[in-house]
C-alpha atoms as a PDB file:
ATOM      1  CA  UNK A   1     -34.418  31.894 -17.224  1.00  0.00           C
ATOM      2  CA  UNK A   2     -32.416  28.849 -18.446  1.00  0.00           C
ATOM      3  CA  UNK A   3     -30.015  27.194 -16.378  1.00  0.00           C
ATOM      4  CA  UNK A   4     -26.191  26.948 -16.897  1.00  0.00           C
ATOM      5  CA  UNK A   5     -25.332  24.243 -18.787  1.00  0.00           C
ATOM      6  CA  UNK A   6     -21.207  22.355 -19.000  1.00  0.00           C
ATOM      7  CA  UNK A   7     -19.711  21.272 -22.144  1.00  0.00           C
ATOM      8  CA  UNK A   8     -19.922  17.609 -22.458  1.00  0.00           C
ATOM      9  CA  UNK A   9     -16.350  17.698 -23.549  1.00  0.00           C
ATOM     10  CA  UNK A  10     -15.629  19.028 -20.266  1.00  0.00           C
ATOM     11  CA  UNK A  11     -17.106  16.406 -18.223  1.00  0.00           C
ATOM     12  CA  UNK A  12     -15.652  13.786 -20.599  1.00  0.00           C
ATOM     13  CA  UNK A  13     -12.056  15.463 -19.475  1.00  0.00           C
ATOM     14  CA  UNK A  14     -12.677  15.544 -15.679  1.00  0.00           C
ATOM     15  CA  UNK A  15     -13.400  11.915 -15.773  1.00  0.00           C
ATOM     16  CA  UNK A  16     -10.563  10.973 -18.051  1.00  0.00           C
ATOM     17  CA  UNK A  17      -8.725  12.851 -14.909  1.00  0.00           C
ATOM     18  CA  UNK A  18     -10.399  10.629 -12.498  1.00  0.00           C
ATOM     19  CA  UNK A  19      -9.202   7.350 -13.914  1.00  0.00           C
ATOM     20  CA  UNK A  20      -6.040   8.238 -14.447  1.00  0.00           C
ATOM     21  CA  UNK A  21      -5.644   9.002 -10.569  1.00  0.00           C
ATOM     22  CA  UNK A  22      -6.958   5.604 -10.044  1.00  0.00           C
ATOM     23  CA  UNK A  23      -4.572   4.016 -12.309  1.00  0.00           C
ATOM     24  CA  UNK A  24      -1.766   6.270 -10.843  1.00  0.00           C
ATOM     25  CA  UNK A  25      -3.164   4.665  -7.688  1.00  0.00           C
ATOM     26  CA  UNK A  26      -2.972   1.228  -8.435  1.00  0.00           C
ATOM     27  CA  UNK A  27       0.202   1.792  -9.920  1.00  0.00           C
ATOM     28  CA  UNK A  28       1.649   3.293  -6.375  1.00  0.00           C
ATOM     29  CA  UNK A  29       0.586   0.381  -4.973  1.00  0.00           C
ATOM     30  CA  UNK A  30       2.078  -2.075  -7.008  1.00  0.00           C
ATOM     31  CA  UNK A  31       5.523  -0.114  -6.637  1.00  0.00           C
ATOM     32  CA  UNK A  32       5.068   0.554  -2.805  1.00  0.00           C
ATOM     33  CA  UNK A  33       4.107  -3.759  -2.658  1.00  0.00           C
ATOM     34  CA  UNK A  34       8.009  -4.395  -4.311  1.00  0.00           C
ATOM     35  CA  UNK A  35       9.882  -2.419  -2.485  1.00  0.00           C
ATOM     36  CA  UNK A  36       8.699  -3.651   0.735  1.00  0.00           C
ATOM     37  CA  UNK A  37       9.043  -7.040  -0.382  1.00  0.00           C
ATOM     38  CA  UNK A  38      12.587  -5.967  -1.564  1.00  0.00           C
ATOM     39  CA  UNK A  39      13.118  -4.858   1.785  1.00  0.00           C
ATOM     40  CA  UNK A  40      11.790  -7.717   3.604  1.00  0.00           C
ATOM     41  CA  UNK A  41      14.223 -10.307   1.610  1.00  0.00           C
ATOM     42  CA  UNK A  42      17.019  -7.794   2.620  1.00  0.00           C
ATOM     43  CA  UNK A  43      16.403  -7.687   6.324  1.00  0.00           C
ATOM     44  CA  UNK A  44      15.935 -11.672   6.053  1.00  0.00           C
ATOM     45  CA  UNK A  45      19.591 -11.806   4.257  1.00  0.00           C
ATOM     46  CA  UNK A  46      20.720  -9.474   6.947  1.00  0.00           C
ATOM     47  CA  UNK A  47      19.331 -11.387   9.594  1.00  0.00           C
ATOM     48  CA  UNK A  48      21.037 -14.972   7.997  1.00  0.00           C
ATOM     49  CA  UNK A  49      24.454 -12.990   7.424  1.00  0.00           C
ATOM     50  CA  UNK A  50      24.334 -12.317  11.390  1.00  0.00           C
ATOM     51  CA  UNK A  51      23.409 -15.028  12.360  1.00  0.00           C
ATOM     52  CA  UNK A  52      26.273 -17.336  10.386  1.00  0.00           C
ATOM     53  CA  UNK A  53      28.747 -14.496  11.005  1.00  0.00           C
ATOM     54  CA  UNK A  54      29.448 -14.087  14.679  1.00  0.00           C
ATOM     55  CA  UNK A  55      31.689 -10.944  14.806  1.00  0.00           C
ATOM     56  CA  UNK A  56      28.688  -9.232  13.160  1.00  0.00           C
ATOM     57  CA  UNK A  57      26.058 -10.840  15.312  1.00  0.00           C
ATOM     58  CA  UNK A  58      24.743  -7.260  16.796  1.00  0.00           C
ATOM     59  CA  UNK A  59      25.560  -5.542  14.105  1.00  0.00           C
ATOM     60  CA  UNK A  60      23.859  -6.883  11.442  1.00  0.00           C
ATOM     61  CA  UNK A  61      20.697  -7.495  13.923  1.00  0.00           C
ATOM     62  CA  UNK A  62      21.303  -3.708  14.395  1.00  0.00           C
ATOM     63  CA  UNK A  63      20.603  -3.210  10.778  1.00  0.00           C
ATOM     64  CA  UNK A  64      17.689  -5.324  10.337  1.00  0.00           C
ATOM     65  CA  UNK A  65      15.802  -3.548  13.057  1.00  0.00           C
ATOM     66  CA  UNK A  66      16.965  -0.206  12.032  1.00  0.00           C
ATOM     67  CA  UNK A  67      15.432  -1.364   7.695  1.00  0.00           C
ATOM     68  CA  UNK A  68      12.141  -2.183   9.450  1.00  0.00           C
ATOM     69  CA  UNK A  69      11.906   0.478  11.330  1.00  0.00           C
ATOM     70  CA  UNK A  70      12.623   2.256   8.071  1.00  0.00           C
ATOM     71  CA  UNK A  71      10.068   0.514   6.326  1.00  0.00           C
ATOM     72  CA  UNK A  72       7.212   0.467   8.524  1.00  0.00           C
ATOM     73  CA  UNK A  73       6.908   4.463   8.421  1.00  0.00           C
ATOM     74  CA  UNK A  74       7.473   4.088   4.440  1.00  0.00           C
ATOM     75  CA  UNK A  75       4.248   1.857   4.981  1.00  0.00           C
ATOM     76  CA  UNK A  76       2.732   4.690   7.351  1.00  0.00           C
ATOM     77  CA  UNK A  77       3.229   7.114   3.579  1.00  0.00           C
ATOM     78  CA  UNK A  78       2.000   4.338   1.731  1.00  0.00           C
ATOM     79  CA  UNK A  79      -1.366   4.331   3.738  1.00  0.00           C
ATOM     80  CA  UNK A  80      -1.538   7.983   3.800  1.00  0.00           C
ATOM     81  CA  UNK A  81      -0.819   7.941  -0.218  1.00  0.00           C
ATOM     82  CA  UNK A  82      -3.991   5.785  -0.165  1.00  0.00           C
ATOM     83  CA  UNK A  83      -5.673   8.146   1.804  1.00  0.00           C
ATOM     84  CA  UNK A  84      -5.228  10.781  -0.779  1.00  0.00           C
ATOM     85  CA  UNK A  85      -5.889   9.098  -3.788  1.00  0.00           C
ATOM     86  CA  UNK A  86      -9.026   7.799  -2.505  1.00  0.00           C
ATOM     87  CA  UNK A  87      -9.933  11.433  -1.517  1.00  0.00           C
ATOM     88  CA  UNK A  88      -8.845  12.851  -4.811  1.00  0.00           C
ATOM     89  CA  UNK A  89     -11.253  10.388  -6.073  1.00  0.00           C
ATOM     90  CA  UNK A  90     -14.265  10.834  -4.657  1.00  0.00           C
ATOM     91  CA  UNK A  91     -13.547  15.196  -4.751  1.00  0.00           C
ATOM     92  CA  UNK A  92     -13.630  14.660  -8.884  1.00  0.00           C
ATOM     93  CA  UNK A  93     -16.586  11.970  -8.727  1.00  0.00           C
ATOM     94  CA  UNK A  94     -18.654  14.605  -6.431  1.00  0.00           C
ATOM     95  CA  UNK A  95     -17.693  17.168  -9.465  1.00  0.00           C
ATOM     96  CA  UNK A  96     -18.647  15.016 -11.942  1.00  0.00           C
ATOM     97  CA  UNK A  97     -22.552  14.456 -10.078  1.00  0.00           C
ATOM     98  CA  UNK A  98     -22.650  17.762  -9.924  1.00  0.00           C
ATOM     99  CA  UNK A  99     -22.310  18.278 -13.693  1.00  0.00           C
ATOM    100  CA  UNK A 100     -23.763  15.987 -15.059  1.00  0.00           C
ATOM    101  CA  UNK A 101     -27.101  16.728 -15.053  1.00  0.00           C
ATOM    102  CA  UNK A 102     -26.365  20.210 -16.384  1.00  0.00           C
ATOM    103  CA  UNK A 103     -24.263  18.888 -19.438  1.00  0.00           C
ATOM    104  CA  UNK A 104     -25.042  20.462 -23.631  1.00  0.00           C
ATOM    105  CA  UNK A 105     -24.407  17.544 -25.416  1.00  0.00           C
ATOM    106  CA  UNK A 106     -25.046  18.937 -28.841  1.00  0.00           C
ATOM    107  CA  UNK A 107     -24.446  23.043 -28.849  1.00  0.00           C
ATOM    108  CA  UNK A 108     -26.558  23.027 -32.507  1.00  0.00           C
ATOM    109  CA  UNK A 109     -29.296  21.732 -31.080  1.00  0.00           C
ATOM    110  CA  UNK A 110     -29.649  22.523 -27.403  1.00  0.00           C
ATOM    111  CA  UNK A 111     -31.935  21.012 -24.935  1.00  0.00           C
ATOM    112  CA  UNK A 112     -33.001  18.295 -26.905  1.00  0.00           C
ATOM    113  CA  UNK A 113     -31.567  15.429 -24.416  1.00  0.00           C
ATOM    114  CA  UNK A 114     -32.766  15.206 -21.024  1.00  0.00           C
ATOM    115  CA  UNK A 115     -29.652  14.079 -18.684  1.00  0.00           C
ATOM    116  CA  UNK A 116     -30.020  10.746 -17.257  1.00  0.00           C
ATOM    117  CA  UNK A 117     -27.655  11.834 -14.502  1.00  0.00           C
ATOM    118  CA  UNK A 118     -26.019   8.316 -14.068  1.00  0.00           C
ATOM    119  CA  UNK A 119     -23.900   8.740 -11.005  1.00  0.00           C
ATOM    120  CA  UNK A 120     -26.750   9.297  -8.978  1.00  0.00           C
ATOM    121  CA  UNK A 121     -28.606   6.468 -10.216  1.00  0.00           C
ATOM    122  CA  UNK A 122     -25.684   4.018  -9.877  1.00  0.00           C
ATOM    123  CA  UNK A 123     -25.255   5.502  -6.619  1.00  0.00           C
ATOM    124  CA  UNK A 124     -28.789   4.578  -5.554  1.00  0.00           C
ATOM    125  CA  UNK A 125     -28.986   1.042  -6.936  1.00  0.00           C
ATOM    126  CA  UNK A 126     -25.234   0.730  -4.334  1.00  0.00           C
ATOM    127  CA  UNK A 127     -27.195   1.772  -1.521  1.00  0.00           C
ATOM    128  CA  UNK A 128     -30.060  -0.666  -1.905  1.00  0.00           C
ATOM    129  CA  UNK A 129     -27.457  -3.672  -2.332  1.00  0.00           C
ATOM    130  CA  UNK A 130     -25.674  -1.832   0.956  1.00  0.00           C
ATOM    131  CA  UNK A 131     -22.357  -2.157  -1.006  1.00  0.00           C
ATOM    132  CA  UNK A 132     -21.185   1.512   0.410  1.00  0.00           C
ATOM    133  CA  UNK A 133     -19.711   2.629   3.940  1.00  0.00           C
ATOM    134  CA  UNK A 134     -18.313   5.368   5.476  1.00  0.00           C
ATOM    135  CA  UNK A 135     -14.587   5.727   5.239  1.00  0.00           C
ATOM    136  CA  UNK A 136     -12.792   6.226   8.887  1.00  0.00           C
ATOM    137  CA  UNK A 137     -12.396   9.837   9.641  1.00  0.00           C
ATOM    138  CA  UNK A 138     -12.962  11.372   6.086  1.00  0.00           C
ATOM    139  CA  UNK A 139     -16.485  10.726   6.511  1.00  0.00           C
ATOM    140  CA  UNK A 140     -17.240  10.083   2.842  1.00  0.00           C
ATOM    141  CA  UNK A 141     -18.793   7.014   1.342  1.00  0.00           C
ATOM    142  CA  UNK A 142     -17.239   4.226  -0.607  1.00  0.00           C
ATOM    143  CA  UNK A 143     -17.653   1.126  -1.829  1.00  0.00           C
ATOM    144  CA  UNK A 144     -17.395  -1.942   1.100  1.00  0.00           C
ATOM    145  CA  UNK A 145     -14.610  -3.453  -0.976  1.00  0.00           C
ATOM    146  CA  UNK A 146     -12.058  -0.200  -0.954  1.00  0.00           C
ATOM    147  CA  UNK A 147     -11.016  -1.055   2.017  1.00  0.00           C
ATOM    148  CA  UNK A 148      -8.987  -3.665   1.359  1.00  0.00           C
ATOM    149  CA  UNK A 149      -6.782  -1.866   0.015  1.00  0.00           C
ATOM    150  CA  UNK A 150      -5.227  -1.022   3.426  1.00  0.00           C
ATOM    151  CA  UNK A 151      -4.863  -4.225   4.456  1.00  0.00           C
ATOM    152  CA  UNK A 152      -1.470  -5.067   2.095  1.00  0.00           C
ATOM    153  CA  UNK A 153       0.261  -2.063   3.761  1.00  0.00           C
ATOM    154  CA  UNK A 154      -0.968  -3.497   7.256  1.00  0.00           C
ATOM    155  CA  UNK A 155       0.185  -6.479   6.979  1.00  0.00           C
ATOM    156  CA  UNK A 156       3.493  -5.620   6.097  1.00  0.00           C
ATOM    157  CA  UNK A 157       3.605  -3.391   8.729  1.00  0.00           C
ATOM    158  CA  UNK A 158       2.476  -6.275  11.542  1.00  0.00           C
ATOM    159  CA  UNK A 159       5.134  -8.860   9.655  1.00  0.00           C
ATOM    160  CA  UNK A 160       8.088  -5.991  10.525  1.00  0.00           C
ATOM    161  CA  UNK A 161       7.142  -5.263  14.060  1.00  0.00           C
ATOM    162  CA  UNK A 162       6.963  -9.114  14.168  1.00  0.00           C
ATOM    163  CA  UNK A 163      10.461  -9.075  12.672  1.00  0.00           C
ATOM    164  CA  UNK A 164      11.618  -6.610  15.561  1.00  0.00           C
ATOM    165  CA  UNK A 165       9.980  -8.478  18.104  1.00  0.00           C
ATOM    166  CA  UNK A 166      11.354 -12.140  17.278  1.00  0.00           C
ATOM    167  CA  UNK A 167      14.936 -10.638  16.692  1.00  0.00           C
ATOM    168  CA  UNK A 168      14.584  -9.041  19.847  1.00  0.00           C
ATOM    169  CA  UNK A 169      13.320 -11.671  21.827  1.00  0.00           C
ATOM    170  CA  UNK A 170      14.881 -14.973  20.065  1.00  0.00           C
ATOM    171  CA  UNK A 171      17.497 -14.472  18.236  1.00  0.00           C
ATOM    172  CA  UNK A 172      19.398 -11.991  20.285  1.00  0.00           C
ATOM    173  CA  UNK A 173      19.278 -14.327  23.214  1.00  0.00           C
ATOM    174  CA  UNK A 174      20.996 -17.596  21.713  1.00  0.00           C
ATOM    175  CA  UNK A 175      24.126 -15.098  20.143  1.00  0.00           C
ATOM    176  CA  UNK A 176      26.037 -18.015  22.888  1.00  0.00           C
ATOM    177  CA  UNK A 177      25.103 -21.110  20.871  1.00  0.00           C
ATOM    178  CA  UNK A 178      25.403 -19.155  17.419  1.00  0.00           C
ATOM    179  CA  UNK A 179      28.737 -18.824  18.346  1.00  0.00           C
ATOM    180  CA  UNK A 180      29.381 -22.079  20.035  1.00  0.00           C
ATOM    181  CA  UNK A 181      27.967 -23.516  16.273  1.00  0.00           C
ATOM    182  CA  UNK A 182      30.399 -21.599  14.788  1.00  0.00           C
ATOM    183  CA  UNK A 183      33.125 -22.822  17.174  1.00  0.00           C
ATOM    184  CA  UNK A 184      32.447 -26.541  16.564  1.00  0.00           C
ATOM    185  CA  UNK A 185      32.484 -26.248  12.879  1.00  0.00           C
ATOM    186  CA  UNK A 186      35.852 -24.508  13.093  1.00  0.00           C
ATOM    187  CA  UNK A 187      37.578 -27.286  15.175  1.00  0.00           C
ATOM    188  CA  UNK A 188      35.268 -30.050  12.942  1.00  0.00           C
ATOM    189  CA  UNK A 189      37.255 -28.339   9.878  1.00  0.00           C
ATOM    190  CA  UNK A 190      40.627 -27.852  11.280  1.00  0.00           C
ATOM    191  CA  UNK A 191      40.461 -31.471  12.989  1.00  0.00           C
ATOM    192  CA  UNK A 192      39.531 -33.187   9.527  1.00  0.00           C
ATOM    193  CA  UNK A 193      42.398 -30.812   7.573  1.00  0.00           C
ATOM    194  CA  UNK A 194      45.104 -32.372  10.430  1.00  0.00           C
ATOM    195  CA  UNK A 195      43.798 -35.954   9.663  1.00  0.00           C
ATOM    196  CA  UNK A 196      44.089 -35.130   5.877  1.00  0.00           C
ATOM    197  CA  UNK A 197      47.699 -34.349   6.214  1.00  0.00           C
END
């Protein structure tokens, strides 16, 4: 009894799927990376408008905490988006193993290449040069590297609670000599308009 065998033209379509969530991936990334860098020159402008504009001192501090707050759960989605696409992944890689070594390549003449089943072999030559680890609490294997991926939504996320955490514990404190700034440049302006006249 023979076994079942997959059209090649099927495999060659699930991985054309796979890349394209990896691309889709990497593209993700690259849009989630500008808008939190959009969002971190806004809370900075924010920040410099309060500070140089005194009647909006706690407001516009207000606002800057309230945008990171905002952006560190967008950063939470943007890990979990990650999560996904690295889980998509590996589901349509652990497809493709399986195939592969039941693939027709030529339905004319059938059985007449022996399937070098590739994936497992690449896999194997990874775990002798210990290149793979187990991903958090997925519990599948990737490469050492993929990781780092993670890290750019991290670090946003640490530079916004550090945001929160300065605004709350130096800026908010010295609203008196903001303000006493802004009083001596008024009377610095108003004494040198008197002397013009």
């Amino acid at each position: 009894m023979s076994k079942t065998k997959y059209s090649f033209d099927e495999f060659k379509l699930m991985y054309e799927s796979t890349e394209k969530v990896t691309d889709r991936r990497l593209q993700t990334n690259r849009w989630n990376y500008t808008i939190c860098t959009a969002i971190m020159i806004s809370v900075f402008g924010v920040i410099k408008f309060s500070v140089t504009k005194v009647p909006f001192f706690y407001l516009g501090l207000l606002e800057a905490v309230v945008l990171c707050g905002i952006a560190i759960l967008f950063c939470c989605l943007w890990i979990g988006q990650i999560k996904d696409f690295k889980t998509l992944n590996y589901a349509k890689f652990e497809v493709l193993t399986e195939m592969a070594p039941h693939l027709e390549y030529d339905l004319e003449f059938p059985d007449i290449f022996t399937p070098y089943c590739p994936f497992d072999k690449e896999w194997e030559k990874l775990k002798k040069a210990k290149a793979l680890q187990e991903e958090g609490k997925t519990n599948f294997i990737a490469l050492k590297s993929s990781n780092i991926e993670y890290y750019v939504p991290k670090a946003f996320i640490a530079l916004f609670v550090s945001i929160i955490i300065i605004t709350g514990l130096f800026i908010l404190p010295y609203k008196d000599k903001f303000n006493e700034q802004k009083n001596i440049k008024v009377k610095t302006s108003i004494s040198s308009q008197i002397k013009d006249k």
